[in-house]
Protein backbone atom coordinates (compact mmCIF):
# COMPACT_ATOMS: atom_id res chain seq x y z
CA UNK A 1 47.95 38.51 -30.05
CA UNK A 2 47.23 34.85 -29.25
CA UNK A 3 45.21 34.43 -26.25
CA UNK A 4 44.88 30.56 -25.20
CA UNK A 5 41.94 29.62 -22.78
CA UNK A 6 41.37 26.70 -20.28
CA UNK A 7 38.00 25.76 -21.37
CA UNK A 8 36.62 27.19 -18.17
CA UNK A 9 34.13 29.62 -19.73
CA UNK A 10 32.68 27.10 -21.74
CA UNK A 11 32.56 24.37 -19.16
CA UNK A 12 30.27 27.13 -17.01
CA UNK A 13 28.15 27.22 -20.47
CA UNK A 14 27.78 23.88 -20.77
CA UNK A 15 26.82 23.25 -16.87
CA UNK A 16 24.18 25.82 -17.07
CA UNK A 17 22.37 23.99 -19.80
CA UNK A 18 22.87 20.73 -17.89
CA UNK A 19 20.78 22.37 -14.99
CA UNK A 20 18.42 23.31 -16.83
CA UNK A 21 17.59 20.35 -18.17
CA UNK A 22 14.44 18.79 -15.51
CA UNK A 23 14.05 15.31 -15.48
CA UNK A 24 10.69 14.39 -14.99
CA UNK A 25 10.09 11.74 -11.88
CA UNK A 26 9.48 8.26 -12.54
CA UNK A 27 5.56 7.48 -10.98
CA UNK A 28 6.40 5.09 -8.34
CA UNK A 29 4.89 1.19 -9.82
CA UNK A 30 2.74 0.83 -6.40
CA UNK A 31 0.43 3.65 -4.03
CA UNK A 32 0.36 3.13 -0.36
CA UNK A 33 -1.47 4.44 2.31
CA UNK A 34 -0.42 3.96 6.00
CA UNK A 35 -3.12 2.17 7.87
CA UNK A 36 -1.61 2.39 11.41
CA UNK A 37 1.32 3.97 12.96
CA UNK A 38 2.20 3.46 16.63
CA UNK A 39 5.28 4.51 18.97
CA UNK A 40 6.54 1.11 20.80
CA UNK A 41 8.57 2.04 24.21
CA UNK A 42 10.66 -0.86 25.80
CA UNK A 43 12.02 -0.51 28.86
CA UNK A 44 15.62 -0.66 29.41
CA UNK A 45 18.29 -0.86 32.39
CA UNK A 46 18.92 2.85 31.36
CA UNK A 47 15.54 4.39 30.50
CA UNK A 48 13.29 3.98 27.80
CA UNK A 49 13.85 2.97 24.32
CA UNK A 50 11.32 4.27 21.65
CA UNK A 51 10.85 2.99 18.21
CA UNK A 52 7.70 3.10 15.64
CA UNK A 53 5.69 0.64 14.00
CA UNK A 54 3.97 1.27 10.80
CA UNK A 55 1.10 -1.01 8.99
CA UNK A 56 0.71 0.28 5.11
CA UNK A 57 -0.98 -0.74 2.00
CA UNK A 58 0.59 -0.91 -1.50
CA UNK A 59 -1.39 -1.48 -4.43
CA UNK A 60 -1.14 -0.84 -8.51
CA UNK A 61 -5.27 0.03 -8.36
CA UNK A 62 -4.97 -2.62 -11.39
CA UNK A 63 -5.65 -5.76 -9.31
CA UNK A 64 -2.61 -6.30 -6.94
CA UNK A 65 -2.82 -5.69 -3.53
CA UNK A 66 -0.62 -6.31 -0.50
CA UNK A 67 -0.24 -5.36 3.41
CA UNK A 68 3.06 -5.09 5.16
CA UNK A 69 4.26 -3.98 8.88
CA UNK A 70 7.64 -2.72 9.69
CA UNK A 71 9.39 -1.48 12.73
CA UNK A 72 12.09 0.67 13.41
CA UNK A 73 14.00 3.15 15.84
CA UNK A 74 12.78 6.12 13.21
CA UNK A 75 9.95 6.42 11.06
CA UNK A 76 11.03 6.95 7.50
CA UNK A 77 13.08 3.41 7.89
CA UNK A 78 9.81 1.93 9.67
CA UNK A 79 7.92 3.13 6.38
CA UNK A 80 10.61 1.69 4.03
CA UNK A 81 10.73 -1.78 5.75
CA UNK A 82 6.57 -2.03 5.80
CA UNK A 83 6.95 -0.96 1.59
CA UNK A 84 9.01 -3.58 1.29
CA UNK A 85 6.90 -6.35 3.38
CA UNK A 86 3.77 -4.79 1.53
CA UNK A 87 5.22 -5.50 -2.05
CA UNK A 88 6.34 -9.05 -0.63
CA UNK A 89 3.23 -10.48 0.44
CA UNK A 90 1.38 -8.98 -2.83
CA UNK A 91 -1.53 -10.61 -4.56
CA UNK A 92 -3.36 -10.09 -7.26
CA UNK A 93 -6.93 -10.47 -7.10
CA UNK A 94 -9.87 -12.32 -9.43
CA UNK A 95 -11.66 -9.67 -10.77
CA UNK A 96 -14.79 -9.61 -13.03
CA UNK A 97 -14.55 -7.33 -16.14
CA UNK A 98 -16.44 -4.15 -14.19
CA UNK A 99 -13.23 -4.55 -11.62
CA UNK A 100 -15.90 -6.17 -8.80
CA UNK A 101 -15.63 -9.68 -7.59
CA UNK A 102 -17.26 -12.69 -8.49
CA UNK A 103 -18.93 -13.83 -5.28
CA UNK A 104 -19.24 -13.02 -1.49
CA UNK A 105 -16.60 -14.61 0.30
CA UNK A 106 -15.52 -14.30 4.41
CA UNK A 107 -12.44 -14.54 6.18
CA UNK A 108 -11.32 -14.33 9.38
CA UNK A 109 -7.52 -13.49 10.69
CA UNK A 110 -6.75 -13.45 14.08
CA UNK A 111 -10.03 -11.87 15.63
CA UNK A 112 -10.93 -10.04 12.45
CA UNK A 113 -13.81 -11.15 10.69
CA UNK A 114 -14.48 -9.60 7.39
CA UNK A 115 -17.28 -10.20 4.84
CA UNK A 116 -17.32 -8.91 0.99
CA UNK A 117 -19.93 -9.15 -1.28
CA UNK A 118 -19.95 -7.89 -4.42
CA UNK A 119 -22.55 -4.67 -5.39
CA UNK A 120 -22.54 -3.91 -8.43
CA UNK A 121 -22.75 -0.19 -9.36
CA UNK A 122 -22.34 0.85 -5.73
CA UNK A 123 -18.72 2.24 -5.35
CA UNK A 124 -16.88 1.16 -2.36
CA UNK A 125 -19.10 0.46 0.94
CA UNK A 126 -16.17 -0.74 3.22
CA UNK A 127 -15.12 1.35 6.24
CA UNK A 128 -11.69 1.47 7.98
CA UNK A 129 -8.45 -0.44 6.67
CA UNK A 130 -10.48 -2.54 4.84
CA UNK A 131 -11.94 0.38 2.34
CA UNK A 132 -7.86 1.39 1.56
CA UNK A 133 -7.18 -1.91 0.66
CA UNK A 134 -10.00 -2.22 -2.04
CA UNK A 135 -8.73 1.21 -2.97
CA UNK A 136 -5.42 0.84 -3.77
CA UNK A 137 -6.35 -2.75 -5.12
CA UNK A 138 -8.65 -0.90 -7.57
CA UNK A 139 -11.38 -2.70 -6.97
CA UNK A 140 -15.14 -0.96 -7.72
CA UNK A 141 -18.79 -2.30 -6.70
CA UNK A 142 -18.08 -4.01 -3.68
CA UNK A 143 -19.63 -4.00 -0.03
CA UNK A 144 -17.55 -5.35 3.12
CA UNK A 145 -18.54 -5.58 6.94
CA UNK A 146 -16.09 -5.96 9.51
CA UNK A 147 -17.62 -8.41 11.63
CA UNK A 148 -16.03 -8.55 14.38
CA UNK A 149 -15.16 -6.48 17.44
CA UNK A 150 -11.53 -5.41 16.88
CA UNK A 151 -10.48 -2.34 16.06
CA UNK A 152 -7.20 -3.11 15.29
CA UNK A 153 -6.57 -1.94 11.25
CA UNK A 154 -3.86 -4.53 10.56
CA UNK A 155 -5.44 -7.25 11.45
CA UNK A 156 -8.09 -6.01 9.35
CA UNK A 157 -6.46 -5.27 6.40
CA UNK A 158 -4.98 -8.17 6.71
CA UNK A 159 -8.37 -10.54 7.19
CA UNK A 160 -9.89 -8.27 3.95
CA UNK A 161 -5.98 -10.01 1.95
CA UNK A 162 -7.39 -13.22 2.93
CA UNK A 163 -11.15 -12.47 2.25
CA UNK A 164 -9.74 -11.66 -1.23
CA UNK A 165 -7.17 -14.25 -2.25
CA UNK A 166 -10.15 -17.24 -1.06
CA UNK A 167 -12.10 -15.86 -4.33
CA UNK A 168 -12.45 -18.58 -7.09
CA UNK A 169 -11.96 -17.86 -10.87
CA UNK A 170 -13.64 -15.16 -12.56
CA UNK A 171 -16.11 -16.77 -14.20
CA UNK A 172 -19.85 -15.56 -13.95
CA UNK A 173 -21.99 -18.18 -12.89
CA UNK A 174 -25.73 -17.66 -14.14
């Protein structure tokens, strides 16, 4: 008796171990944190028109840093688009060897004013926007104050970018 077989049975064996098989997800290069999300409305000839605008933070917590806004008709694309704007305008920071900063330094962007100083052995003293992007830049022993009277957390995450790329080398002055 001769019994000839497709191969079927043993194409079902070999899928099963296929799905067994997990592959392990890659850890994504850069963190982020949204800072500010907002639904725009615009005003048409036929009604309104809604779409969302998203501020986030992307950082390596190794020294790189960067802010990035992006707008869209639905969130997940606004997301994507402020990603991609974050990792564009990236910088990577002077750091001292305890991952602080080597001098106070100010900045001010549009009517942001932010101040960092570095404190050693004090964690993180920032509040608002400004204390996710020292987060996610990695940054440790450092003080800000947002000096000025906006509350608007882009513009002060982005006056904290500033603050940081004005810092000179990394050399300790005694």
């Amino acid at each position: 008796m001769l019994i000839i077989s497709n191969g079927m049975e043993e194409d079902k064996k070999h899928h099963k171990s296929r799905s067994r098989v997990r592959r392990e997800r890659v850890k994504p290069e850069f963190d982020q944190k949204i800072v500010s999300m907002r639904r725009v409305v615009r005003v048409m000839g036929g009604g309104r028109r809604f779409s969302f605008s998203v501020a986030l933070v992307a950082g390596n917590r190794k020294g790189q840093v960067g802010v990035g806004i992006g707008k869209a008709n639905d969130t997940p694309l606004a997301i994507e688009k402020a990603f991609r704007d974050a990792k564009k305008n990236m910088i990577t920071i002077n750091t001292t060897a305890a991952m602080s900063i080597p001098h106070e330094t100010e900045a001010k962007y549009a009517a942001s004013v932010v101040e960092i100083r570095p404190l050693p052995g004090r964690g993180i003293l920032a509040g608002s926007s400004v204390r996710t992007v020292f987060e996610l830049a990695g940054l440790k022993g450092i003080g800000a104050k947002v000096l000025s009277r906006s509350k608007n957390k882009a513009n002060n995450a982005y006056a904290a970018i500033k603050a940081l790329k004005k810092l000179e080398s990394t050399k300790i002055r005694t």
